[in-house]
C-alpha atoms as a PDB file:
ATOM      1  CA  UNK A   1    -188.185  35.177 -91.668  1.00  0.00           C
ATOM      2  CA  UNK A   2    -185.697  33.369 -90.187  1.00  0.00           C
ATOM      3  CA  UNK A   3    -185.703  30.128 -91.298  1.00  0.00           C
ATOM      4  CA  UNK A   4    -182.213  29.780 -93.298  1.00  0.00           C
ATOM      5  CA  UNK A   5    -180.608  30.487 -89.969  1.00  0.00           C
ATOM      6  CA  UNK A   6    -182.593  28.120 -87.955  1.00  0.00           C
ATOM      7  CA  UNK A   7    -182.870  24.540 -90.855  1.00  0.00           C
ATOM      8  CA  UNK A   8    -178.821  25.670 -90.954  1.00  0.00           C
ATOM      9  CA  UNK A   9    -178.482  25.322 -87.178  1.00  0.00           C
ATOM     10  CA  UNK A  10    -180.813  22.090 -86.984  1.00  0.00           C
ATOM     11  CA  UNK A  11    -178.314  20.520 -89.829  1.00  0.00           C
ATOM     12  CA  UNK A  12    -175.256  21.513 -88.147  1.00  0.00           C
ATOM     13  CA  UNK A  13    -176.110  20.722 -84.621  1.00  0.00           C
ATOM     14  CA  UNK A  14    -176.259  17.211 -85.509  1.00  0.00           C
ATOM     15  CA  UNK A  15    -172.792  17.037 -85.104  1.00  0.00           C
ATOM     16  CA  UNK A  16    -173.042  16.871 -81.387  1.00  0.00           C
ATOM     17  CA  UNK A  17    -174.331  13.610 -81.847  1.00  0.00           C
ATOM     18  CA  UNK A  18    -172.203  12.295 -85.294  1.00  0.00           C
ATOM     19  CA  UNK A  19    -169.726  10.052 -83.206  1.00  0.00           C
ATOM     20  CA  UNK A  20    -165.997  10.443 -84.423  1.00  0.00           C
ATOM     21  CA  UNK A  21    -165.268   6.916 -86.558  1.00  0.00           C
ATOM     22  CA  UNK A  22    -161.888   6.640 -85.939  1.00  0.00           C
ATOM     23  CA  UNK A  23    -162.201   5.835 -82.134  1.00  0.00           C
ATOM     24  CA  UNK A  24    -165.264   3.284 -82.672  1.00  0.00           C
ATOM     25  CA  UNK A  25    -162.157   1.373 -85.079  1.00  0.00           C
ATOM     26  CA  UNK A  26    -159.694   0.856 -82.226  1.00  0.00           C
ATOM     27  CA  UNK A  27    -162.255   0.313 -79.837  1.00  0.00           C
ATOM     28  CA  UNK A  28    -161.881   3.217 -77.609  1.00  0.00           C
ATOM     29  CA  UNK A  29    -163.859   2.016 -74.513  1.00  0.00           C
ATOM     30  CA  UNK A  30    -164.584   5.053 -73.380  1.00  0.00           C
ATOM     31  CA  UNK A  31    -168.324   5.665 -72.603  1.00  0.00           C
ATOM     32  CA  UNK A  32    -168.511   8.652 -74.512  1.00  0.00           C
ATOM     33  CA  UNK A  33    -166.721   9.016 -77.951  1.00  0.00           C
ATOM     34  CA  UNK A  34    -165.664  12.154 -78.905  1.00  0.00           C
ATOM     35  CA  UNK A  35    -168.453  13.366 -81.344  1.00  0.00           C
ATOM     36  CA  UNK A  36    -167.731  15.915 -84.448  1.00  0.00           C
ATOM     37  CA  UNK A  37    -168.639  19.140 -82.577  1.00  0.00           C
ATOM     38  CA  UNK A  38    -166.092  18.305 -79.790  1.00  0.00           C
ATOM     39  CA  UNK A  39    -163.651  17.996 -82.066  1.00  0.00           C
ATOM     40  CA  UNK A  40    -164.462  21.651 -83.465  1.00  0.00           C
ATOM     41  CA  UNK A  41    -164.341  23.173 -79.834  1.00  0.00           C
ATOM     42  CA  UNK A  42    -160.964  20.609 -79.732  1.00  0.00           C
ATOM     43  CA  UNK A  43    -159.599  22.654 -82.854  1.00  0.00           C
ATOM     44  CA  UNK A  44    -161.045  26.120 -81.369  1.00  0.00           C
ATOM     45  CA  UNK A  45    -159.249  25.503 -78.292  1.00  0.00           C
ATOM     46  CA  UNK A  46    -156.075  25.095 -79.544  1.00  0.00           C
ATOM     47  CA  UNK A  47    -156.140  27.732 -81.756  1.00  0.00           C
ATOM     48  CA  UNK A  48    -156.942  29.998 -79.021  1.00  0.00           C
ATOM     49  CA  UNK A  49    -153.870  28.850 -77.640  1.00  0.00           C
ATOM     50  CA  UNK A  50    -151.812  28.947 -80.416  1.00  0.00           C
ATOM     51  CA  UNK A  51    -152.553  32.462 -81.332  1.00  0.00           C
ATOM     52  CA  UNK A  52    -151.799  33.958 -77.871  1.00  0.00           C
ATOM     53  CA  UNK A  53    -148.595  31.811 -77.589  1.00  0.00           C
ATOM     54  CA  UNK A  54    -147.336  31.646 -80.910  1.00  0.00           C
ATOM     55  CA  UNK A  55    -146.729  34.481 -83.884  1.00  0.00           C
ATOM     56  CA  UNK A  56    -149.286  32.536 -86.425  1.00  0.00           C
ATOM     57  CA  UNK A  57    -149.325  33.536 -90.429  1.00  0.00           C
ATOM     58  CA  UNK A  58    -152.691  32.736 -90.997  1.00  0.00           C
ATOM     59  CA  UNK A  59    -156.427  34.420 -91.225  1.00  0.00           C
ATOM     60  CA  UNK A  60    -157.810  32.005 -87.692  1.00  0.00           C
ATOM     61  CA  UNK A  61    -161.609  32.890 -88.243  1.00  0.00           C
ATOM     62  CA  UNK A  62    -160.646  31.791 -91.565  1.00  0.00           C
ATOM     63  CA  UNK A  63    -158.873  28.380 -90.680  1.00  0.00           C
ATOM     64  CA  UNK A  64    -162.407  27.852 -88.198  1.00  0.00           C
ATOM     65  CA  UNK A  65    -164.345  28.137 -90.669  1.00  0.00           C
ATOM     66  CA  UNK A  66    -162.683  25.860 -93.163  1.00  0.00           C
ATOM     67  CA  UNK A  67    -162.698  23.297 -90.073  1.00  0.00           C
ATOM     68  CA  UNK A  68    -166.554  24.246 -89.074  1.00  0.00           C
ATOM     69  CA  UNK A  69    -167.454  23.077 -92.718  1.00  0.00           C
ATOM     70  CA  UNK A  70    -164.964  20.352 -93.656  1.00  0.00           C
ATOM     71  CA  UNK A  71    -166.833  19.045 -90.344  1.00  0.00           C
ATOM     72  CA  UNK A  72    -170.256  19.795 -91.699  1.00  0.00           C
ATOM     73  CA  UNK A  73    -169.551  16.599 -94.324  1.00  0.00           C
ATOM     74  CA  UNK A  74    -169.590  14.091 -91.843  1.00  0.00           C
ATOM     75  CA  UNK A  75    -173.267  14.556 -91.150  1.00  0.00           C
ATOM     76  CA  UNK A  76    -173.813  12.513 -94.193  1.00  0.00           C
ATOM     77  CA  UNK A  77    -170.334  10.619 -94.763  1.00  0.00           C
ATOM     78  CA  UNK A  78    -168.329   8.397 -93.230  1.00  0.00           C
ATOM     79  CA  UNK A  79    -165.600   9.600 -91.858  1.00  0.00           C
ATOM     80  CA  UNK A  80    -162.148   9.483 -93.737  1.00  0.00           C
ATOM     81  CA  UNK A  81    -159.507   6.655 -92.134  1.00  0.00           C
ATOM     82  CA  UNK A  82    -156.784   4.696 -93.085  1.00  0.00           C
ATOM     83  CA  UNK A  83    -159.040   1.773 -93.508  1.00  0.00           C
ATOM     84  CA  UNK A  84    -162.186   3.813 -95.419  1.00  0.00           C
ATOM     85  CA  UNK A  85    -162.022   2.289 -99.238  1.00  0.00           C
ATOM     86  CA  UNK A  86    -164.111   5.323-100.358  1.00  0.00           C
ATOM     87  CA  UNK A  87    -162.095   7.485-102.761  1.00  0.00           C
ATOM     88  CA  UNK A  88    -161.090  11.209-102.032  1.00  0.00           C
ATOM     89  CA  UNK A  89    -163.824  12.408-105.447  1.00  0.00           C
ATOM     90  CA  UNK A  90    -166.233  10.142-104.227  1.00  0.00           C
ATOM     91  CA  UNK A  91    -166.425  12.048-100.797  1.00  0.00           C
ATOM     92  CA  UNK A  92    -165.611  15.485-102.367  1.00  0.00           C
ATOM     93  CA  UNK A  93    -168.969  15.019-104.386  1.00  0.00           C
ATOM     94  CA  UNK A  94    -170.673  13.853-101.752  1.00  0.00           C
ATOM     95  CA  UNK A  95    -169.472  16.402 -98.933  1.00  0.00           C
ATOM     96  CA  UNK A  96    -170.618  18.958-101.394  1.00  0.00           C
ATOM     97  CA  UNK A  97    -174.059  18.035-102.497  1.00  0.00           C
ATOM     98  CA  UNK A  98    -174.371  17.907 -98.904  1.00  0.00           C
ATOM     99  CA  UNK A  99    -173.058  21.410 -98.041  1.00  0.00           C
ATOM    100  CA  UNK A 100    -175.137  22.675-101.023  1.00  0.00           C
ATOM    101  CA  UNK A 101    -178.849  21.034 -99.646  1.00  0.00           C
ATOM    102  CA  UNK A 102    -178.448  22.632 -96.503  1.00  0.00           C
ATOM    103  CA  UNK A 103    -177.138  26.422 -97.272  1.00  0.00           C
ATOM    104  CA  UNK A 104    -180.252  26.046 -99.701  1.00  0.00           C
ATOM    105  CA  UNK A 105    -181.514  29.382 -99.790  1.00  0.00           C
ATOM    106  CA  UNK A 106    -178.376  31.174 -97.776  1.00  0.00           C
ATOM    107  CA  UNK A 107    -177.085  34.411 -99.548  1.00  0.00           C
ATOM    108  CA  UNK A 108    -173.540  33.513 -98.612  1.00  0.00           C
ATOM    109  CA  UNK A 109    -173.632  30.067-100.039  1.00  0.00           C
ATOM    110  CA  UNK A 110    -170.946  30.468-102.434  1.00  0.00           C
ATOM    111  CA  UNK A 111    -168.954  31.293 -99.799  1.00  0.00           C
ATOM    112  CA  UNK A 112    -169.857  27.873 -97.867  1.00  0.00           C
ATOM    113  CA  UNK A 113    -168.473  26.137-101.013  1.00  0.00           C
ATOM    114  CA  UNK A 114    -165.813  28.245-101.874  1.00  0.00           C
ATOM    115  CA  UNK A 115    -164.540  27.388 -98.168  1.00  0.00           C
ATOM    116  CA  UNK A 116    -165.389  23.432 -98.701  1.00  0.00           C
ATOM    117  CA  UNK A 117    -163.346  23.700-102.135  1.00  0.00           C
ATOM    118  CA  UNK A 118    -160.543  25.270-100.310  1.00  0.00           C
ATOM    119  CA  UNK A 119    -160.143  22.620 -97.438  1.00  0.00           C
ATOM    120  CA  UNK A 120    -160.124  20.219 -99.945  1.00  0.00           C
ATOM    121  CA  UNK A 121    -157.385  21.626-102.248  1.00  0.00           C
ATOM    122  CA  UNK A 122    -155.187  22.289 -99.538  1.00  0.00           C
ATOM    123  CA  UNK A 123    -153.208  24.807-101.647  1.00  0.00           C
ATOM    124  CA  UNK A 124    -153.642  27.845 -99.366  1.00  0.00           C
ATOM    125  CA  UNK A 125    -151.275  28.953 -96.051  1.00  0.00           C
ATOM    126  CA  UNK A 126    -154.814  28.949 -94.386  1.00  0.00           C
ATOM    127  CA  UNK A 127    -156.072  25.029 -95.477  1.00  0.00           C
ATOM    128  CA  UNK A 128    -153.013  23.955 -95.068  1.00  0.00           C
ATOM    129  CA  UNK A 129    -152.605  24.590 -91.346  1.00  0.00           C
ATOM    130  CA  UNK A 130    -156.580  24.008 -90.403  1.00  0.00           C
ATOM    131  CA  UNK A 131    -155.534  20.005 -91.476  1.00  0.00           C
ATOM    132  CA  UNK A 132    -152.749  20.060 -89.423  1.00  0.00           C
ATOM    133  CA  UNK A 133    -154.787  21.858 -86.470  1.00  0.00           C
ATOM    134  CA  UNK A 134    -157.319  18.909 -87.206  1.00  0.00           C
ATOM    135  CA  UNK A 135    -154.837  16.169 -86.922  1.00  0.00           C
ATOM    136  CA  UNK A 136    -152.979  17.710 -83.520  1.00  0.00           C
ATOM    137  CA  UNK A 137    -156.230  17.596 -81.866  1.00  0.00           C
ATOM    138  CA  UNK A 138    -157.061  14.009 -82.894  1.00  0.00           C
ATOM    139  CA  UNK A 139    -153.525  13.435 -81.552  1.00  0.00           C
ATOM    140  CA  UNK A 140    -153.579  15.006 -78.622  1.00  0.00           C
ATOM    141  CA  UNK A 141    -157.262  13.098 -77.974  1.00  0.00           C
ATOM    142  CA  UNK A 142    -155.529   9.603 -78.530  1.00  0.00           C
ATOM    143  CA  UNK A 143    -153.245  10.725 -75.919  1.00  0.00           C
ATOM    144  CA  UNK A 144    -155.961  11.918 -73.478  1.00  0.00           C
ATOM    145  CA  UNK A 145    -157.610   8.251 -74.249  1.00  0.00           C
ATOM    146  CA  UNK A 146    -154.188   6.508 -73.681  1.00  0.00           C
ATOM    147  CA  UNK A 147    -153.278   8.722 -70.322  1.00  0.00           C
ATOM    148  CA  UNK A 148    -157.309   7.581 -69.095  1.00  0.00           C
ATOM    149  CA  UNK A 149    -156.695   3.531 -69.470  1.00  0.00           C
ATOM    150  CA  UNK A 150    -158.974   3.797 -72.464  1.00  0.00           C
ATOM    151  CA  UNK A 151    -157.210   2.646 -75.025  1.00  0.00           C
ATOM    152  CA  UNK A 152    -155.914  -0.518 -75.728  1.00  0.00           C
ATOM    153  CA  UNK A 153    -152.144  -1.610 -76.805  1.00  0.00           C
ATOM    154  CA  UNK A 154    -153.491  -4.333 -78.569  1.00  0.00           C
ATOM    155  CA  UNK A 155    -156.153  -2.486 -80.378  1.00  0.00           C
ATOM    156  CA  UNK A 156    -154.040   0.643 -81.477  1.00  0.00           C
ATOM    157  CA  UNK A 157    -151.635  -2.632 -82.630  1.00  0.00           C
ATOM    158  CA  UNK A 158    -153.883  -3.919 -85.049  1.00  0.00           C
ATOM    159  CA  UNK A 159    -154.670  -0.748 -85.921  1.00  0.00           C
ATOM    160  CA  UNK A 160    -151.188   0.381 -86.754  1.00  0.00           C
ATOM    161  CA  UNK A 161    -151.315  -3.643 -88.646  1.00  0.00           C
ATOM    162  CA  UNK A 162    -154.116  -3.492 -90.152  1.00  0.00           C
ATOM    163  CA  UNK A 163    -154.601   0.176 -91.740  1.00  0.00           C
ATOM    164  CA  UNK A 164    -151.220   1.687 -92.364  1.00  0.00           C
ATOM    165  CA  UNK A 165    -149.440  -0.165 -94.759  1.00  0.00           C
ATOM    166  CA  UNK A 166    -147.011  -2.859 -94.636  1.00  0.00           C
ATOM    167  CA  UNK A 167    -143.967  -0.244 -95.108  1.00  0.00           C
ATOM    168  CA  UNK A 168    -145.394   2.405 -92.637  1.00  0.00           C
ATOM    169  CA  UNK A 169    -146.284  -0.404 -90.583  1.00  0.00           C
ATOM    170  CA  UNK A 170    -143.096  -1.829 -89.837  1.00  0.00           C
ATOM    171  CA  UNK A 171    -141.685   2.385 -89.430  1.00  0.00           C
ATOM    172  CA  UNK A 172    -144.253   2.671 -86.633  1.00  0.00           C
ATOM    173  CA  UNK A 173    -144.988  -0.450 -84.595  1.00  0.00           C
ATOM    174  CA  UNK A 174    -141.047  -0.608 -83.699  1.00  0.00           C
ATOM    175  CA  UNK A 175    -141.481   2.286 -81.992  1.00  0.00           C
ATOM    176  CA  UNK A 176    -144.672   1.901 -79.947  1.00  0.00           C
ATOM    177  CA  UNK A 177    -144.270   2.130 -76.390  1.00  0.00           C
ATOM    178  CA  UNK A 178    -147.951   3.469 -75.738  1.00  0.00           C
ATOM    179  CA  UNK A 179    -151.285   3.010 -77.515  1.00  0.00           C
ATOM    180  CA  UNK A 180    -151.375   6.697 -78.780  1.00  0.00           C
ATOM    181  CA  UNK A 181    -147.817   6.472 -80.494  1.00  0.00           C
ATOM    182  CA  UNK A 182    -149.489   4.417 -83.337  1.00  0.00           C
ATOM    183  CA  UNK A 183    -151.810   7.409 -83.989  1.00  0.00           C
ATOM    184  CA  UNK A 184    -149.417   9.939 -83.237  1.00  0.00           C
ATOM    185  CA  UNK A 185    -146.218   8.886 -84.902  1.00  0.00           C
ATOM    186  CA  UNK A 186    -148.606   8.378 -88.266  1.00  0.00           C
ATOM    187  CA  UNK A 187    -149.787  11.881 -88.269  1.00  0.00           C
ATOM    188  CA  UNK A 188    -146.044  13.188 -87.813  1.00  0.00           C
ATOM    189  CA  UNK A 189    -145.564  12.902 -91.610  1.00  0.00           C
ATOM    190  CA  UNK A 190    -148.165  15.696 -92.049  1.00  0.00           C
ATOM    191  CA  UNK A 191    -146.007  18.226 -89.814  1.00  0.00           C
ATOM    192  CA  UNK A 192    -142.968  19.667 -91.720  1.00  0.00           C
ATOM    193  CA  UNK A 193    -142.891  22.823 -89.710  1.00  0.00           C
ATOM    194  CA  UNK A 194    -141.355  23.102 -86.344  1.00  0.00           C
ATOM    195  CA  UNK A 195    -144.532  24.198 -84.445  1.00  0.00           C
ATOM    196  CA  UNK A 196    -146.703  21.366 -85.260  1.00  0.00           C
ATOM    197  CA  UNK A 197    -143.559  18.764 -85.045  1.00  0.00           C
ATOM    198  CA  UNK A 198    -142.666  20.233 -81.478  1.00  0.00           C
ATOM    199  CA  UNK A 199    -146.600  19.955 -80.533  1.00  0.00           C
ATOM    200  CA  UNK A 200    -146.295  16.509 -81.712  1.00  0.00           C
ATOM    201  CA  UNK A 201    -143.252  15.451 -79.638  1.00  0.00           C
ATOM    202  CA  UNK A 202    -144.968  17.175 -76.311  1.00  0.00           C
ATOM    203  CA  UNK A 203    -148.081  15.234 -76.939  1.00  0.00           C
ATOM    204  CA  UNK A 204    -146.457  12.049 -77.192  1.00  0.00           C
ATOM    205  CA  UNK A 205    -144.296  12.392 -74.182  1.00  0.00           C
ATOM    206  CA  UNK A 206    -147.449  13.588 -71.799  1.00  0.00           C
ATOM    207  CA  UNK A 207    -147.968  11.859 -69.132  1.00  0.00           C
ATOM    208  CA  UNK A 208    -150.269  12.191 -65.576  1.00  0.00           C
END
């Protein structure tokens, strides 16, 4: 019987509708949020991209999976912002009794938590670049937002205000000229390698 494969799909394919928090917080007024399986094919995209264009170190059905089931948490959990108060165990535990109720049964489900474990450590060349894959999309979707007239200077203000810190707060708001910037210039930190930091630079300066 099939039925693993098929309660496994139902789970997962409630990502389509699992609406990405972070736009609903600065008020993106777009009429349709990015959900958590666009952001996947987002990630997929890229990586496509990335590994035609650019000589890449890493295993990148590997770094998909890790982002397929870091993903799978936020069927069940809010998703992790500047302004979430939740602590980092507190959704680790939770992200994993998740993960573990619906492999329930699966032959490979150590694997499924091995992989969850490993995006959470962030210790390997492989975790390590699926975050910063996952944060260049998000990026490069506050830009698309920005570029489409739908999202808001003062929102991405009070944003910046609000969530970031007082001292990372004053680094970025000087330097705002768009809506995006705030969310872009507050990932930067994450990229210490010169293919993510040029991506980041290219996104910022897009324009139509």
């Amino acid at each position: 019987m099939n039925n693993n494969i098929l309660n496994f799909y139902l789970a997962a394919n409630k990502l389509k509708q699992g609406l990405r928090t972070g736009w609903l917080e600065v008020g993106i007024s777009s009429e349709r949020i990015e959900s958590f399986a666009e952001h996947v094919y987002g990630c997929m995209a890229l990586l496509m991209a990335l590994d035609s264009e650019k000589k890449l170190d890493v295993d990148i059905l590997k770094v998909l999976k890790l982002i397929f089931v870091r993903n799978l948490e936020k069927m069940t959990l809010i998703e992790a912002t500047p302004t979430i108060n939740e602590t980092i165990e507190e959704r680790k535990e939770k992200a994993l009794q998740n993960l573990l109720k619906i492999t329930n049964g699966f032959l490979k489900q150590d694997e499924f938590i091995a992989l969850l474990e490993e995006s959470y450590k962030e210790e390997t060349d492989e975790s390590i670049f699926a975050k910063k894959l996952t944060k260049i999309e998000s990026d490069l979707q506050a830009k698309i937002y920005d570029l489409n007239g739908e999202f808001a200077m003062d929102k991405a203000m009070d944003d910046v205000k609000n969530g970031y810190g007082e001292e990372l707060a004053n680094t970025i708001l000087p330097q705002m000229q768009n809506a995006s910037d705030g969310w872009i210039l507050y990932d930067r930190r994450y990229y210490t390698d010169p293919l993510f930091q040029s991506l980041s630079e290219d996104i910022q300066n897009l324009s139509k």
